[in-house]
C-alpha atoms as a PDB file:
ATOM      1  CA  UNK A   1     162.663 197.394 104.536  1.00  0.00           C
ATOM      2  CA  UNK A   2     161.257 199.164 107.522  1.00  0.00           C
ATOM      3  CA  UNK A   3     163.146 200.027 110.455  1.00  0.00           C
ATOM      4  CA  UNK A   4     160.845 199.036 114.165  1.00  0.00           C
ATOM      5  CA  UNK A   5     162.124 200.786 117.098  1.00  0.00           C
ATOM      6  CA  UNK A   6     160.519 199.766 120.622  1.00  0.00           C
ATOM      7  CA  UNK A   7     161.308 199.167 124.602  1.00  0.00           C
ATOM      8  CA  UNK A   8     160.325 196.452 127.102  1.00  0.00           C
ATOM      9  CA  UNK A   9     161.088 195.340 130.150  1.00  0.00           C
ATOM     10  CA  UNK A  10     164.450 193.335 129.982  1.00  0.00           C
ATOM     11  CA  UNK A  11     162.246 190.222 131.075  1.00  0.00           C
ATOM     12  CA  UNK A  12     160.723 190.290 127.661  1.00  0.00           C
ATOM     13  CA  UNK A  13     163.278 190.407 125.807  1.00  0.00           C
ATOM     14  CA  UNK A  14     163.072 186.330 125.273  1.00  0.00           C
ATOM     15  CA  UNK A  15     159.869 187.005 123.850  1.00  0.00           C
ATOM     16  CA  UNK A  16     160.568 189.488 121.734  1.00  0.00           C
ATOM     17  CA  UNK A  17     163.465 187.353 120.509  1.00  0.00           C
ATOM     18  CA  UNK A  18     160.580 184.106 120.143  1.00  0.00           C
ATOM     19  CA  UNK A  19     158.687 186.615 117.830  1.00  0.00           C
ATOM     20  CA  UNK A  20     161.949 187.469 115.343  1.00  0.00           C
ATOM     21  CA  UNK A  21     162.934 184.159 115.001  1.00  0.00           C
ATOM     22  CA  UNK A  22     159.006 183.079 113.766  1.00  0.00           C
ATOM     23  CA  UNK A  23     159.156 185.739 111.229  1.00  0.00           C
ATOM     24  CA  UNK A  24     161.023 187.599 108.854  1.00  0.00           C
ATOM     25  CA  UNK A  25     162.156 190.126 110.899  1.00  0.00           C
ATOM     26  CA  UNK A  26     165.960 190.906 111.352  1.00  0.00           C
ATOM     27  CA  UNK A  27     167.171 192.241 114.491  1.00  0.00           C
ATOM     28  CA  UNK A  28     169.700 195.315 113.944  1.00  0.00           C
ATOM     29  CA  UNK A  29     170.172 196.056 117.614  1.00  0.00           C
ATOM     30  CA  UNK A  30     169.491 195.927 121.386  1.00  0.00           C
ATOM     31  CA  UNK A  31     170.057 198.489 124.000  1.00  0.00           C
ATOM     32  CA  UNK A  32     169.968 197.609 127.518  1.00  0.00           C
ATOM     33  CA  UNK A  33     169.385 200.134 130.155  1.00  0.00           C
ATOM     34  CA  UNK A  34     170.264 198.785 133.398  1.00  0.00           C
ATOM     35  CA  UNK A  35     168.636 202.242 135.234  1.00  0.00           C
ATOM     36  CA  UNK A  36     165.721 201.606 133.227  1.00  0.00           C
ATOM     37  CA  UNK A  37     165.792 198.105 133.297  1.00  0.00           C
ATOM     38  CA  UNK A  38     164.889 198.237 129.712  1.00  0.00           C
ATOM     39  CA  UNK A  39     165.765 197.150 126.477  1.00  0.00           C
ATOM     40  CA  UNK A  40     165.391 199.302 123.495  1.00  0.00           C
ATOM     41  CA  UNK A  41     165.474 196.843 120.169  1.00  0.00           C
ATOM     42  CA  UNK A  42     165.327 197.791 116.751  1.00  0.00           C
ATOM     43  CA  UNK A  43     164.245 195.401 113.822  1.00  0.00           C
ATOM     44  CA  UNK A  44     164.335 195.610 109.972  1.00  0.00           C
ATOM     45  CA  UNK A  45     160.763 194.004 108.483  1.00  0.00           C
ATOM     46  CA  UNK A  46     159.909 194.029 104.950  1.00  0.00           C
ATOM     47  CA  UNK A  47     157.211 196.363 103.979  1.00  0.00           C
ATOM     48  CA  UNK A  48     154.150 193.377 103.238  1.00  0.00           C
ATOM     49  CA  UNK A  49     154.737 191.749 106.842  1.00  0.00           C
ATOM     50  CA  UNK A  50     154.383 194.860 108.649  1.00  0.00           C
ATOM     51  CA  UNK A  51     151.020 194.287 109.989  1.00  0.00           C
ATOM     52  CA  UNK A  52     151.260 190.388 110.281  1.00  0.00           C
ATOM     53  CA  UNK A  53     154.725 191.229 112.650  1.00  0.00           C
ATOM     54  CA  UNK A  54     153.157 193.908 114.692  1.00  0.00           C
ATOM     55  CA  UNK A  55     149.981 191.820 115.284  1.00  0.00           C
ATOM     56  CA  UNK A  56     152.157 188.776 115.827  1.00  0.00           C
ATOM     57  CA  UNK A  57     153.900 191.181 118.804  1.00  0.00           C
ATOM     58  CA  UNK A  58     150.938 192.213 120.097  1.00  0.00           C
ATOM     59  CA  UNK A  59     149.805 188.937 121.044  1.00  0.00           C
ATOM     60  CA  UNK A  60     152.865 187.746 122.431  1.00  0.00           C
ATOM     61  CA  UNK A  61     153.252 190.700 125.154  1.00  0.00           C
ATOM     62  CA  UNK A  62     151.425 191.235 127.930  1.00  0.00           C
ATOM     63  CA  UNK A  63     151.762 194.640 127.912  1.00  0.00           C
ATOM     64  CA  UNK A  64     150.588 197.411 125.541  1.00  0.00           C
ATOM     65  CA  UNK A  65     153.664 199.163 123.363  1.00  0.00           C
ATOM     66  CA  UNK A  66     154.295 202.141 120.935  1.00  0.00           C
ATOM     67  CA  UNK A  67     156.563 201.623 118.259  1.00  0.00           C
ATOM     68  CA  UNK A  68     158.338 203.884 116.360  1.00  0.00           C
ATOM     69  CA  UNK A  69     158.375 202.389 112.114  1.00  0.00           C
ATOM     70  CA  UNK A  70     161.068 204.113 110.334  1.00  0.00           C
ATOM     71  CA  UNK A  71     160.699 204.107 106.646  1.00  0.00           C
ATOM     72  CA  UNK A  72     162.440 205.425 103.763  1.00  0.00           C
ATOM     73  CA  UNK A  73     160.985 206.145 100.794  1.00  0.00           C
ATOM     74  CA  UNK A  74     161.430 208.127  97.613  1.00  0.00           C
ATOM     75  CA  UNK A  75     164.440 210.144  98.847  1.00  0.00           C
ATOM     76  CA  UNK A  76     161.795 211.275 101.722  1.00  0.00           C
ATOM     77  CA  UNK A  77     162.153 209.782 105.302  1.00  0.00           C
ATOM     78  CA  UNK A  78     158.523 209.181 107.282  1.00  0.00           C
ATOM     79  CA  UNK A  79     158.614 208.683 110.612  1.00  0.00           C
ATOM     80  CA  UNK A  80     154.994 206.346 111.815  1.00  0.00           C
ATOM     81  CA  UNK A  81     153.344 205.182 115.074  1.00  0.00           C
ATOM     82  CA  UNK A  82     152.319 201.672 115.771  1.00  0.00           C
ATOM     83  CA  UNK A  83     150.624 201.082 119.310  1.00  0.00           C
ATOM     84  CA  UNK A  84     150.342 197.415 120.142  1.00  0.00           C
ATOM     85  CA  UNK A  85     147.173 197.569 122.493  1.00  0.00           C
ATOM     86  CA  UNK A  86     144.985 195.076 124.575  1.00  0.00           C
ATOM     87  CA  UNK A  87     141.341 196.360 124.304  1.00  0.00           C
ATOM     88  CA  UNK A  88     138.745 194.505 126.887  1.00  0.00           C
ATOM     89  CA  UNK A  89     135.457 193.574 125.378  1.00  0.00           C
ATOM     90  CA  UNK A  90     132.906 191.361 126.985  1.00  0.00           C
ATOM     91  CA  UNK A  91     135.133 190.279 129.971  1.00  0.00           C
ATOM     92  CA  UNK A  92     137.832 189.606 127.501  1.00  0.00           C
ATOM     93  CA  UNK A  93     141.352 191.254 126.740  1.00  0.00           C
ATOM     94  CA  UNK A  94     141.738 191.227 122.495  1.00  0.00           C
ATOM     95  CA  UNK A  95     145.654 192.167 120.860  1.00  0.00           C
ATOM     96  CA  UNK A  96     144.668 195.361 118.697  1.00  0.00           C
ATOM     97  CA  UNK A  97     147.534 197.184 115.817  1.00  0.00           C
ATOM     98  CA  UNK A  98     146.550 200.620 115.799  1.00  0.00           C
ATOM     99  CA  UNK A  99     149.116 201.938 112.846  1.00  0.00           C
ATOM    100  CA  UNK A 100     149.395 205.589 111.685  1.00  0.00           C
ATOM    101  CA  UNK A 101     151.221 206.295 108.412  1.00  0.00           C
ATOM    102  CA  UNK A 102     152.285 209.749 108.033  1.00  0.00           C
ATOM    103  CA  UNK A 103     153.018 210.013 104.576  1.00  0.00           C
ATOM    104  CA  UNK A 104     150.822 213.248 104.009  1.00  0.00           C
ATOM    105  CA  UNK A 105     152.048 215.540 106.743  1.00  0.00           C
ATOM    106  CA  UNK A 106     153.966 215.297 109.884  1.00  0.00           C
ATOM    107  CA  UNK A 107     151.426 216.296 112.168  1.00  0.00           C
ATOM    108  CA  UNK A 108     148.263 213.922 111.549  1.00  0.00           C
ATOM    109  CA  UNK A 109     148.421 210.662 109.919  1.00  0.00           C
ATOM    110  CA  UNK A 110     147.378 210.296 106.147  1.00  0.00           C
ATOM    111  CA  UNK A 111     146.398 206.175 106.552  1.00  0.00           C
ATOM    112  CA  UNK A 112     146.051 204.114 109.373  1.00  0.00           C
ATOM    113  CA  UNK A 113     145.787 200.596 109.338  1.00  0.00           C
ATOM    114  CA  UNK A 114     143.611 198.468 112.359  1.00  0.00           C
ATOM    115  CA  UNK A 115     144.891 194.973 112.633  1.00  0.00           C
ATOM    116  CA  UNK A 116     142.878 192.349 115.369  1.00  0.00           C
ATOM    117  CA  UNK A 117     142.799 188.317 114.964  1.00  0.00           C
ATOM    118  CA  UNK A 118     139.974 186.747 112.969  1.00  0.00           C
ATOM    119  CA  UNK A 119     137.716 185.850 115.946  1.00  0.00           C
ATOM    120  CA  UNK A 120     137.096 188.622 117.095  1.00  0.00           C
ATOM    121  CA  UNK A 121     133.507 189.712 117.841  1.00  0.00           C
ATOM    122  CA  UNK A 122     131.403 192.784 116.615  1.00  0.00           C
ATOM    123  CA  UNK A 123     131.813 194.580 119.918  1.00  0.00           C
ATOM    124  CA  UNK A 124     135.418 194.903 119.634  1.00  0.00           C
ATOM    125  CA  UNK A 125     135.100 196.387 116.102  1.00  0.00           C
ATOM    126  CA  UNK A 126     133.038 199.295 117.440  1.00  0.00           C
ATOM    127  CA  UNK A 127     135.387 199.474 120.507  1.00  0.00           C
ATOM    128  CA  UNK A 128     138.344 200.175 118.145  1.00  0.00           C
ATOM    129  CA  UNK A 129     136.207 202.424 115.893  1.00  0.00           C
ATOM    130  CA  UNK A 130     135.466 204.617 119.101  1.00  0.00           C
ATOM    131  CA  UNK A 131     138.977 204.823 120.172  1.00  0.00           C
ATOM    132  CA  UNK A 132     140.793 208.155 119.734  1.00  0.00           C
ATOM    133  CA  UNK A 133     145.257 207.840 120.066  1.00  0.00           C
ATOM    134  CA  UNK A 134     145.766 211.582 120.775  1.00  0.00           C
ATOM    135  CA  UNK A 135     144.297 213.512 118.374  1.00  0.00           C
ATOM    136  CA  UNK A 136     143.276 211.219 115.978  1.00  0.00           C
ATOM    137  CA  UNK A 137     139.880 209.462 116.328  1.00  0.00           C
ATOM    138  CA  UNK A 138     139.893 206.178 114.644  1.00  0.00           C
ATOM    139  CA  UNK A 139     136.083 206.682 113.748  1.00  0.00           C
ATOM    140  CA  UNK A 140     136.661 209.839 111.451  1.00  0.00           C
ATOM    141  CA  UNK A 141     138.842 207.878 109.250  1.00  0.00           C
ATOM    142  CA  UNK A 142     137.145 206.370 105.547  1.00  0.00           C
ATOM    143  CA  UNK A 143     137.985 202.796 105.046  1.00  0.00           C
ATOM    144  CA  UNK A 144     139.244 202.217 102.180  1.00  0.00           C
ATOM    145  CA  UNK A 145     140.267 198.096 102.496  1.00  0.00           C
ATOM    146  CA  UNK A 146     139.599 195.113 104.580  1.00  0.00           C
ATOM    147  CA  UNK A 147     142.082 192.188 103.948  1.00  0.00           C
ATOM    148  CA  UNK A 148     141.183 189.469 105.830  1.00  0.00           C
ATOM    149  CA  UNK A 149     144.092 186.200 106.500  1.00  0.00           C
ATOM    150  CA  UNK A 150     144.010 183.214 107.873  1.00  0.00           C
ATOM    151  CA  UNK A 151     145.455 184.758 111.316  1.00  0.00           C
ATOM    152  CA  UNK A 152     144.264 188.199 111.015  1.00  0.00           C
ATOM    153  CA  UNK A 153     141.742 190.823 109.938  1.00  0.00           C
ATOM    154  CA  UNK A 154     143.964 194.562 108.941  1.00  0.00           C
ATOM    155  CA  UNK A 155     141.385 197.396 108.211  1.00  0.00           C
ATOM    156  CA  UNK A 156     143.022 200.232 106.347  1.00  0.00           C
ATOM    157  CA  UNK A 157     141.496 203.829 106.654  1.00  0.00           C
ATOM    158  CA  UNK A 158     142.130 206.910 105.158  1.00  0.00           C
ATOM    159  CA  UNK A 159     141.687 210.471 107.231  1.00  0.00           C
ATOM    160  CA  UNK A 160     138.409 212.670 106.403  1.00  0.00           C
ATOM    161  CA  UNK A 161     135.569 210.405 105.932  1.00  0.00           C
ATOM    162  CA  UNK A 162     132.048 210.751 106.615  1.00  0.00           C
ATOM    163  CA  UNK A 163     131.120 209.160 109.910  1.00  0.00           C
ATOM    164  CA  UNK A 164     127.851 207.669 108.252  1.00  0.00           C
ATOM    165  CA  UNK A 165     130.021 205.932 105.798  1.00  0.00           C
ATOM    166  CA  UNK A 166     132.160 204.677 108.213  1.00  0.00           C
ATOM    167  CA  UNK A 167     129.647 203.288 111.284  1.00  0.00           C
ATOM    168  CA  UNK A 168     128.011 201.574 108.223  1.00  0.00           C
ATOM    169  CA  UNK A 169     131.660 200.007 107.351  1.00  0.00           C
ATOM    170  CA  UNK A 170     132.318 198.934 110.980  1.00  0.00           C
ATOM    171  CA  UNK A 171     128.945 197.266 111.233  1.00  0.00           C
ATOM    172  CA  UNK A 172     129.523 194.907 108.792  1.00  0.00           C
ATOM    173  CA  UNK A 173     133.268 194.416 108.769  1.00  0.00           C
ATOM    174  CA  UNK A 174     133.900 191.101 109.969  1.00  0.00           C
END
């Protein structure tokens, strides 16, 4: 199991609660922050829903979210980065999972894993392959497997690729 750690407005919190109760997600805590007027929830999610839950999330808020994904592993503890993002392409908003997997090092992620729905048209593809989440540029990455679902396309990439290799990939991906 995974640990997700994340904060929303307080007026979300019913639809955060609509998401948990779709999947199988267990909620550990809430935090409210009335100065903030915020709450800070963290969830337990088995390892193989990952993606599906944080895609599932993105299209149920409005608003774009980091998440902190807690996982422990092998006696080692790794600490990854989800950002739940709304990318506009052709006059339209698309839910995007950008997750980074630092398994190899601390400091730069060793995998990272695109999820966006089915639908989803070729220019939003090369949107997300252009996008850069501080210093990592999604477009440097190798990919290294598509799965594709009946709600949702994930991309997984692995760090140090040729960009040739990758356009190529992105071109034809869904």
């Amino acid at each position: 199991m995974l640990s997700l750690e994340f904060e929303v407005p307080v007026e979300l919190l019913n639809t955060i609660m609509d998401t948990i109760l779709e999947s199988e997600v267990s909620l550990e805590w809430v935090y409210y922050s009335e100065e903030r007027n915020s709450v800070v929830v963290r969830l337990s999610v088995p390892r193989e829903e990952l993606c599906e839950y944080l895609l599932r999330l993105t299209i149920a808020l409005p608003i774009s979210l980091e998440v902190s994904v807690v996982e422990a592993k092998e006696g080692h503890m790794y600490i990854h980065e989800a950002f739940l993002i709304n990318v506009e392409v052709m006059s339209r908003t698309y839910p995007v999972v950008v997750l980074l997997e630092y398994t190899g090092g601390k400091f730069y992620p060793s995998d990272i894993t695109i999820g966006i729905k089915p639908n989803a048209p070729q220019e939003l593809i090369d949107a997300v392959s252009h996008l850069t989440i501080g210093r990592v540029r999604i477009g440097d990455a190798k990919v290294v497997k598509r799965i594709v679902t009946k709600n949702a396309v994930f991309i997984m990439l692995r760090r140090d690729a040729n960009n040739d290799t990758v356009r190529r990939y992105w071109m034809t991906a869904v």
